[in-house]
PDB file of N, CA and C in Angstrom:
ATOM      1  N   UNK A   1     -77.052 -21.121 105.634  1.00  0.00           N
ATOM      2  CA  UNK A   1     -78.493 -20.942 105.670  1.00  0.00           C
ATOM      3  C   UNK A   1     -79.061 -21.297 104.285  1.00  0.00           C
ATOM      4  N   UNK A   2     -79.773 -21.880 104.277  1.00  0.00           N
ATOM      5  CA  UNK A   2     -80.790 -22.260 102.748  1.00  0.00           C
ATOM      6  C   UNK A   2     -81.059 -21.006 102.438  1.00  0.00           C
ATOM      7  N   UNK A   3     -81.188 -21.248 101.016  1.00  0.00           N
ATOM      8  CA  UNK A   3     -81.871 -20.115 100.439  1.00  0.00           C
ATOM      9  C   UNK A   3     -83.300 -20.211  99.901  1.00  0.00           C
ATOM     10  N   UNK A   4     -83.960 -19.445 100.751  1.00  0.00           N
ATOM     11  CA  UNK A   4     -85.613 -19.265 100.549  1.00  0.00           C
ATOM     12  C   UNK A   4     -85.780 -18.732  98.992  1.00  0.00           C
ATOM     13  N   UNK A   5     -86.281 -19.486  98.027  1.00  0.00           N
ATOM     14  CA  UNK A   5     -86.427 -19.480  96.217  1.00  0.00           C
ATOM     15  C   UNK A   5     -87.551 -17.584  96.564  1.00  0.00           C
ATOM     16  N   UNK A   6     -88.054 -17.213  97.119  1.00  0.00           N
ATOM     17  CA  UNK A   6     -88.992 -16.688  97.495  1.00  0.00           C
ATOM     18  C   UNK A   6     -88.358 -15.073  97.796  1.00  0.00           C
ATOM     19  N   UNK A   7     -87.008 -15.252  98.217  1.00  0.00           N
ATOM     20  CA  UNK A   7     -86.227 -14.427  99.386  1.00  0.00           C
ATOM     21  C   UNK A   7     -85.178 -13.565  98.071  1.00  0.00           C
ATOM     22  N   UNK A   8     -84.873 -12.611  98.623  1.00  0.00           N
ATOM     23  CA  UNK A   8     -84.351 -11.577  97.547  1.00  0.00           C
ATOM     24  C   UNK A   8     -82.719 -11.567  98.157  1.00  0.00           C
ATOM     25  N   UNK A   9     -81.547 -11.646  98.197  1.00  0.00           N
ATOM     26  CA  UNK A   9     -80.319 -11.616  98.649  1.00  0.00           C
ATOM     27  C   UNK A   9     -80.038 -10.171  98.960  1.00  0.00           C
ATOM     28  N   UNK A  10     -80.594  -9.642  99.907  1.00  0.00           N
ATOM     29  CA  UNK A  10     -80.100  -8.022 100.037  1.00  0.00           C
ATOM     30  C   UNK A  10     -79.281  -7.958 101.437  1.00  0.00           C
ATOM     31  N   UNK A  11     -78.520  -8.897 101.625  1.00  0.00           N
ATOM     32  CA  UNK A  11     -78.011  -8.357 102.998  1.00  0.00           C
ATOM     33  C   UNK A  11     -76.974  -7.502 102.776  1.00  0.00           C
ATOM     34  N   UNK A  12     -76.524  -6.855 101.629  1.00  0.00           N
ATOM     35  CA  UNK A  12     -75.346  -5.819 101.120  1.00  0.00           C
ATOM     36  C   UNK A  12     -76.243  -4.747 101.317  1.00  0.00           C
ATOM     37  N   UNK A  13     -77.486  -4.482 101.139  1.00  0.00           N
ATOM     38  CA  UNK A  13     -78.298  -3.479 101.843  1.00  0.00           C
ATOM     39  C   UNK A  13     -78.178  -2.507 102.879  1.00  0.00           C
ATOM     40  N   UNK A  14     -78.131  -1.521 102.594  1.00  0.00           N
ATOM     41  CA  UNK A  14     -78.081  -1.162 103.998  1.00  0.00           C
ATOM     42  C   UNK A  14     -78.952   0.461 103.885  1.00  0.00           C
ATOM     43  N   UNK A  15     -79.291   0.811 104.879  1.00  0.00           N
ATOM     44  CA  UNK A  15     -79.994   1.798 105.136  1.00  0.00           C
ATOM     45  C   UNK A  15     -79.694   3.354 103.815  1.00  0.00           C
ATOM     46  N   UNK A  16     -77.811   3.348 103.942  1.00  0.00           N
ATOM     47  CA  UNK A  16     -77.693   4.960 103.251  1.00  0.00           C
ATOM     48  C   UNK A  16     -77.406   4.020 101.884  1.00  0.00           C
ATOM     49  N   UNK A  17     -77.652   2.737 101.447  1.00  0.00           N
ATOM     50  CA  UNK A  17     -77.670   2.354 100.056  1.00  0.00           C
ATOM     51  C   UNK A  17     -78.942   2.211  99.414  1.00  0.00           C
ATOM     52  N   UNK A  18     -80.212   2.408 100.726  1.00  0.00           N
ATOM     53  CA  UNK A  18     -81.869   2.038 100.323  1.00  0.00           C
ATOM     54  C   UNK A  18     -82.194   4.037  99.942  1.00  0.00           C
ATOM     55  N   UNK A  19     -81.456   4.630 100.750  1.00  0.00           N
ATOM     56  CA  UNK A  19     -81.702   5.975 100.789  1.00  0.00           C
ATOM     57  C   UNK A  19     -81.155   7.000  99.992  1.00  0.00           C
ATOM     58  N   UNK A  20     -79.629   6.296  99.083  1.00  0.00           N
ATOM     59  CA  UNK A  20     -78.951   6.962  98.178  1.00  0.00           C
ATOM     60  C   UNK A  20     -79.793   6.290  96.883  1.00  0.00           C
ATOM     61  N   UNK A  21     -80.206   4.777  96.772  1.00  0.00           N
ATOM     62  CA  UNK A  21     -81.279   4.972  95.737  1.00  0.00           C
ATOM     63  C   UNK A  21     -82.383   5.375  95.406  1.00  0.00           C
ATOM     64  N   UNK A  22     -83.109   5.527  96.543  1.00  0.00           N
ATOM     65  CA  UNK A  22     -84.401   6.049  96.578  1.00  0.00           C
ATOM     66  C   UNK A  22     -84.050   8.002  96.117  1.00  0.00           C
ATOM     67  N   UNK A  23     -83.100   8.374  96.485  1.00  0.00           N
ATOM     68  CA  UNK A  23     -82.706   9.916  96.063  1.00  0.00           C
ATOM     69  C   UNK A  23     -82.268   9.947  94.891  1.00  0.00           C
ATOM     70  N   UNK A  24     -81.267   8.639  93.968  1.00  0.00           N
ATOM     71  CA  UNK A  24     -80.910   8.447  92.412  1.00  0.00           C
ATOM     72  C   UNK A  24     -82.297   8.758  91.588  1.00  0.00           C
ATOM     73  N   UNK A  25     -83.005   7.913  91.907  1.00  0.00           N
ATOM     74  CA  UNK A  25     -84.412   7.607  91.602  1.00  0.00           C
ATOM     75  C   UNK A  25     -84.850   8.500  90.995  1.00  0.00           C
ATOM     76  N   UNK A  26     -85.348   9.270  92.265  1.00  0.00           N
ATOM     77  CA  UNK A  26     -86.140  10.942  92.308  1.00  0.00           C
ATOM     78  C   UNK A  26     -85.455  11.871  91.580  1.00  0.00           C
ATOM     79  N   UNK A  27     -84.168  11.952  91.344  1.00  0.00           N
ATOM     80  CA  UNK A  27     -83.232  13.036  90.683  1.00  0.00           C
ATOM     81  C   UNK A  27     -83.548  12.581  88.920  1.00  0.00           C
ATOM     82  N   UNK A  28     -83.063  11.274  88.966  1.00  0.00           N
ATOM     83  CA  UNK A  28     -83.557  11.111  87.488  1.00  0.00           C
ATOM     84  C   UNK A  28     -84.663  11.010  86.894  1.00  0.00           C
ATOM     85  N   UNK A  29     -85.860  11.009  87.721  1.00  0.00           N
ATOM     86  CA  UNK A  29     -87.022  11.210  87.638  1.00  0.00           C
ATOM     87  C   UNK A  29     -87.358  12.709  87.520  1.00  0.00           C
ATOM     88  N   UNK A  30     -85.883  13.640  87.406  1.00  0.00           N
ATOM     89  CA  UNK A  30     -86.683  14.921  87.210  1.00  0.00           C
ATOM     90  C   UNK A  30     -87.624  15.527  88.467  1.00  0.00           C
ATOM     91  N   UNK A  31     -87.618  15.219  89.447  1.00  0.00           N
ATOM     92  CA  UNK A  31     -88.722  15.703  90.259  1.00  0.00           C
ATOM     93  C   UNK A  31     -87.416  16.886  91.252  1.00  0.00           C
ATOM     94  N   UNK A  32     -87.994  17.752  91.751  1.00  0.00           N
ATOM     95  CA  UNK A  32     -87.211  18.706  92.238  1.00  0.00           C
ATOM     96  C   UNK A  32     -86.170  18.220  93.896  1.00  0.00           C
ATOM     97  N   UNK A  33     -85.733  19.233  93.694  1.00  0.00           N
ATOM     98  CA  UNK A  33     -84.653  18.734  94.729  1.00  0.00           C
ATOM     99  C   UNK A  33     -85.728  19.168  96.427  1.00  0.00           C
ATOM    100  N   UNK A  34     -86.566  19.929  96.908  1.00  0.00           N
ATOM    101  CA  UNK A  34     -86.923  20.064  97.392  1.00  0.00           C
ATOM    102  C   UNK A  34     -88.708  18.834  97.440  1.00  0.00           C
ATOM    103  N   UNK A  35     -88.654  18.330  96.621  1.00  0.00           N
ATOM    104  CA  UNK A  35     -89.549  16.847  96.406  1.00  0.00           C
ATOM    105  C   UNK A  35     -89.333  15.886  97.191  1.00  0.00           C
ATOM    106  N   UNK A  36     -87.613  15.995  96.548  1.00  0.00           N
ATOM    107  CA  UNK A  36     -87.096  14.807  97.007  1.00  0.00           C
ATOM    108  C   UNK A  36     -86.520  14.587  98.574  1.00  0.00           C
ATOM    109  N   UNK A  37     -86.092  16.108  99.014  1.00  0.00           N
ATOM    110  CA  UNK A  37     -85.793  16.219 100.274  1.00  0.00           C
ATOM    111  C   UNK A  37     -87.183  15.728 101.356  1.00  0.00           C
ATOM    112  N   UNK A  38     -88.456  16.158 101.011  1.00  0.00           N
ATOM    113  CA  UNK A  38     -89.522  16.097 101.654  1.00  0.00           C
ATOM    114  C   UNK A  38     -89.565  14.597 101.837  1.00  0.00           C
ATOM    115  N   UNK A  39     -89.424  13.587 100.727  1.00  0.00           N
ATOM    116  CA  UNK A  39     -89.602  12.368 100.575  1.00  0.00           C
ATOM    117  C   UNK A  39     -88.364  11.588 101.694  1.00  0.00           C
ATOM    118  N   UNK A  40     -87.341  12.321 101.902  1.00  0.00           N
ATOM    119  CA  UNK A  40     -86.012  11.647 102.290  1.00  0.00           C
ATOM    120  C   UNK A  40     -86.613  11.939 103.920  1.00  0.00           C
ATOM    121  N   UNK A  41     -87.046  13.476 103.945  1.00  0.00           N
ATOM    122  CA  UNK A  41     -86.992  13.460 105.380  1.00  0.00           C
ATOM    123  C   UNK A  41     -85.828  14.886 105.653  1.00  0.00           C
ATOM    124  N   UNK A  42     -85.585  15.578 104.672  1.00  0.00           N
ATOM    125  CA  UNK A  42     -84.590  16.281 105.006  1.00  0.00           C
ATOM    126  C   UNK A  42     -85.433  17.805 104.881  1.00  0.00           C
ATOM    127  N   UNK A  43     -84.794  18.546 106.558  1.00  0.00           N
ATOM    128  CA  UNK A  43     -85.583  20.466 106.466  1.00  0.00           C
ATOM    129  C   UNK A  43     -84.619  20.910 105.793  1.00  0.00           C
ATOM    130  N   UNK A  44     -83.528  20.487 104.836  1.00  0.00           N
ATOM    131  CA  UNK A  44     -82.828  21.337 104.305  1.00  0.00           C
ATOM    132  C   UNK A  44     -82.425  20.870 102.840  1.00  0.00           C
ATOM    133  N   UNK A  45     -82.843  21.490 101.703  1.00  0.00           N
ATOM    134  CA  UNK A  45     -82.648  20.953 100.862  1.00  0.00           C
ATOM    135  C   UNK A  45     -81.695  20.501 100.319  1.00  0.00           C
ATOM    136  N   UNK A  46     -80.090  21.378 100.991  1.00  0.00           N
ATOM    137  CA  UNK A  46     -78.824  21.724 100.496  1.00  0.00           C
ATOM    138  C   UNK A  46     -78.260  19.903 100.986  1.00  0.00           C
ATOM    139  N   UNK A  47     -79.385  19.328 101.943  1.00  0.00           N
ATOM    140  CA  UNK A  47     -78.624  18.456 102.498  1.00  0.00           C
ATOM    141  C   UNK A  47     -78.990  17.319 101.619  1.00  0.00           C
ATOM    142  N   UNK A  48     -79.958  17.410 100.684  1.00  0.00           N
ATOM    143  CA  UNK A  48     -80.379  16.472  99.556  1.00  0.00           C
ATOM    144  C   UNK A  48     -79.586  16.297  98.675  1.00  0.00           C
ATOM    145  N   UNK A  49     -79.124  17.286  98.205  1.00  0.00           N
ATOM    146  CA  UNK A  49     -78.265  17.791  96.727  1.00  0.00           C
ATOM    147  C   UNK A  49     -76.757  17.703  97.162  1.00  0.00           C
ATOM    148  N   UNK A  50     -76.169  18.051  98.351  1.00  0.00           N
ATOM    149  CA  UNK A  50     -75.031  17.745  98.597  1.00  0.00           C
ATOM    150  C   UNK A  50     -75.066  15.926  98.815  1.00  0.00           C
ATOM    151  N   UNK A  51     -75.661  15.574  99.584  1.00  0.00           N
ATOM    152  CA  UNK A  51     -75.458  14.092 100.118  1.00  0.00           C
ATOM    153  C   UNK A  51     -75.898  13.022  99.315  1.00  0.00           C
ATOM    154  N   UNK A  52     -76.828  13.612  98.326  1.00  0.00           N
ATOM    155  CA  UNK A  52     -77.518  12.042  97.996  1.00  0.00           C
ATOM    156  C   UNK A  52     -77.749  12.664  96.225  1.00  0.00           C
ATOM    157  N   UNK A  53     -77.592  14.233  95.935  1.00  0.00           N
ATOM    158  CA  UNK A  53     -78.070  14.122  94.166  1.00  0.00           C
ATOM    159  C   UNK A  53     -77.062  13.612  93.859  1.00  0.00           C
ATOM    160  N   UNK A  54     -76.740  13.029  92.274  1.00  0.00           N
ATOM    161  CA  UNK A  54     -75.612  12.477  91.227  1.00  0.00           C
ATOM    162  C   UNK A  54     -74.553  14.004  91.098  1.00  0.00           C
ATOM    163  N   UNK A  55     -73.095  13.280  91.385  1.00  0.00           N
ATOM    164  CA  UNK A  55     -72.054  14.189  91.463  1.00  0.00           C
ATOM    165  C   UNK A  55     -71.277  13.563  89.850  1.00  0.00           C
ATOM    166  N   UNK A  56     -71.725  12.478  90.041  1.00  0.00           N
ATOM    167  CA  UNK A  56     -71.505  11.642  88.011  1.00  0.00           C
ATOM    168  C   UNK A  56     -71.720  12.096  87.056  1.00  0.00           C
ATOM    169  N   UNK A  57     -72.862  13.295  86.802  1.00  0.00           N
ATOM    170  CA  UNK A  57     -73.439  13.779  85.755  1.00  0.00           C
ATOM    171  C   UNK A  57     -72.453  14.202  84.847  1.00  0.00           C
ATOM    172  N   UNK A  58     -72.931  13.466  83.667  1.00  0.00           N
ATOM    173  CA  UNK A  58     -71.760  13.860  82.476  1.00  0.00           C
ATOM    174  C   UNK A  58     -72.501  15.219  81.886  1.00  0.00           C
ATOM    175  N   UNK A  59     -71.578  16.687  81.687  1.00  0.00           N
ATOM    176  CA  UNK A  59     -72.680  17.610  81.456  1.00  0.00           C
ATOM    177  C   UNK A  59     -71.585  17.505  79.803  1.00  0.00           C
ATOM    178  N   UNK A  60     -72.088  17.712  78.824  1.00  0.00           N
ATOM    179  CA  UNK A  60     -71.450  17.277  77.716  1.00  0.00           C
ATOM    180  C   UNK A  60     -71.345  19.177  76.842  1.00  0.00           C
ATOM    181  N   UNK A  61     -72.021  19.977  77.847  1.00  0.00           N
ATOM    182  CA  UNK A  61     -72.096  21.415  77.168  1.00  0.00           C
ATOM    183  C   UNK A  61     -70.513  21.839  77.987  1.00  0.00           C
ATOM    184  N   UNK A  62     -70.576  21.662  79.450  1.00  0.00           N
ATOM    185  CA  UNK A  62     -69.628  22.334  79.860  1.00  0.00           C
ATOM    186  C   UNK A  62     -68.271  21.579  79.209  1.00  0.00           C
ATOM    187  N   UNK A  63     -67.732  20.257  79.132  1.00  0.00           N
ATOM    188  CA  UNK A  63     -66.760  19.760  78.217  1.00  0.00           C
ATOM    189  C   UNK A  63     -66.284  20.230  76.936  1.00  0.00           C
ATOM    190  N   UNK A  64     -67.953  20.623  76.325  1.00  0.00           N
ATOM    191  CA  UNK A  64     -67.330  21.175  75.444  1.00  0.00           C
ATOM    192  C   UNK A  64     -66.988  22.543  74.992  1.00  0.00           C
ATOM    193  N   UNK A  65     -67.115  23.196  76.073  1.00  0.00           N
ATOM    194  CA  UNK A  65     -66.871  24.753  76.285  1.00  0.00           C
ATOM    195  C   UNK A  65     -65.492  24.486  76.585  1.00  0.00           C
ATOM    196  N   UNK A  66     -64.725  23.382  78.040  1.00  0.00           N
ATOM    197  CA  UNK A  66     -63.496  23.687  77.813  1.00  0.00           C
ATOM    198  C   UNK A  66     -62.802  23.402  76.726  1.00  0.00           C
ATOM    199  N   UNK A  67     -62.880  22.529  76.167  1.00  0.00           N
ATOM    200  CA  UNK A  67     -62.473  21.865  74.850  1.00  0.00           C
ATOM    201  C   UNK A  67     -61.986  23.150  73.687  1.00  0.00           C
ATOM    202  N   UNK A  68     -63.557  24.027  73.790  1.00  0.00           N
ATOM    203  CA  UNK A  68     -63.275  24.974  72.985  1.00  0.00           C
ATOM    204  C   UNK A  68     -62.314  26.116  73.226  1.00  0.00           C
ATOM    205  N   UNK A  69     -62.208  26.195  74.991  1.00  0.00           N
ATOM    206  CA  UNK A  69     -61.011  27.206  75.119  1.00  0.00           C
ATOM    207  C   UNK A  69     -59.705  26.847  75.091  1.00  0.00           C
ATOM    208  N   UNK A  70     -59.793  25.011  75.539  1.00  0.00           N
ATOM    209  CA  UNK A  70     -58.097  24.823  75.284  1.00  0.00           C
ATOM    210  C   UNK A  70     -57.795  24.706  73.820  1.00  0.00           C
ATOM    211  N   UNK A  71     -58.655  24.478  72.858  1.00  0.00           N
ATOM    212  CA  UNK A  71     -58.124  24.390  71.399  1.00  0.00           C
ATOM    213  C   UNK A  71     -58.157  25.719  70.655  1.00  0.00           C
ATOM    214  N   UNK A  72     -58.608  26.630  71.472  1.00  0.00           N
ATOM    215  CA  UNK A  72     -59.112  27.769  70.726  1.00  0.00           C
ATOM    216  C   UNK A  72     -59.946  28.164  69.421  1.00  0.00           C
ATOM    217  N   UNK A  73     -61.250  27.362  69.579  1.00  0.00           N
ATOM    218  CA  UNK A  73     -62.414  27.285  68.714  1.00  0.00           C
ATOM    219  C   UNK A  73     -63.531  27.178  69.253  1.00  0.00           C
ATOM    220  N   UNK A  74     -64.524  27.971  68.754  1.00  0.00           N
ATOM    221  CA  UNK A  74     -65.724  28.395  69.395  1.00  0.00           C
ATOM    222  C   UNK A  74     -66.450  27.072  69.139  1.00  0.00           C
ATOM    223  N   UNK A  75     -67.415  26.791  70.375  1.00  0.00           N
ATOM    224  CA  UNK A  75     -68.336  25.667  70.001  1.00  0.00           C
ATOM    225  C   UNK A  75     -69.268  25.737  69.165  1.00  0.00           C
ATOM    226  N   UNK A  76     -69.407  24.886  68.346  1.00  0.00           N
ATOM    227  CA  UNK A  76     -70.666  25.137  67.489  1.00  0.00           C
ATOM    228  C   UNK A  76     -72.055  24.903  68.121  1.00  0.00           C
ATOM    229  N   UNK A  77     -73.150  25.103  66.921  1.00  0.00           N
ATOM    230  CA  UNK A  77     -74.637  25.236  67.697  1.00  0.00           C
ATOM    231  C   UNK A  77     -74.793  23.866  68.298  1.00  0.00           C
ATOM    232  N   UNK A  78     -74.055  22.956  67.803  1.00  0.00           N
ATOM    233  CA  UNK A  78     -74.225  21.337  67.849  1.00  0.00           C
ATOM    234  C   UNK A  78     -74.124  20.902  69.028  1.00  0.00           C
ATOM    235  N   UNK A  79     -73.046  22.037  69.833  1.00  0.00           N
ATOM    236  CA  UNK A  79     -72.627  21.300  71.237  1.00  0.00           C
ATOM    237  C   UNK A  79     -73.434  21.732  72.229  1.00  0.00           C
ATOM    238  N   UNK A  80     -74.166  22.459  72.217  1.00  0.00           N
ATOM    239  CA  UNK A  80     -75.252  22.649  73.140  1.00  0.00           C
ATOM    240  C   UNK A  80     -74.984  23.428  74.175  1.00  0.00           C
ATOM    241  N   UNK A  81     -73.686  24.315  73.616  1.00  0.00           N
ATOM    242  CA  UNK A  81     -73.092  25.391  74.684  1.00  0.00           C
ATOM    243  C   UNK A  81     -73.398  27.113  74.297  1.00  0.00           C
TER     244      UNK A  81
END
């Protein structure tokens, strides 16, 4: 098929990849999890935050809390724990 200069290549698209970004979006946008459920379409919020919030989040306080119990040294004010 030609390619229409005009035409965007999304046939890797698909419905829970238009709907897991549109929920990335909203999460990193800070807007609440019950925002974002309303926006998705979901009566349950648990089903926002389980299915579609970021499970990636690097939390850099809790790392360094374990850090501090396997080395046995308290975190400083620095680490944000």
């Amino acid at each position: 098929m030609a390619s229409d200069p005009g035409r965007l290549d999304l046939e890797w698209v698909t419905s829970h990849t238009f709907r897991k970004s549109v929920a990335t979006i909203l999460d990193e946008e800070g807007l609440a999890a019950r925002q974002a459920a309303d926006q998705l379409g979901h009566a349950q919020v648990s089903m926002t935050q389980d299915a579609y919030f970021g499970r990636g989040k690097v939390h850099t306080a809790a790392a360094d809390a374990l850090d501090a119990a396997v080395s046995g040294k308290k975190p400083g004010p620095e680490s944000g724990a």
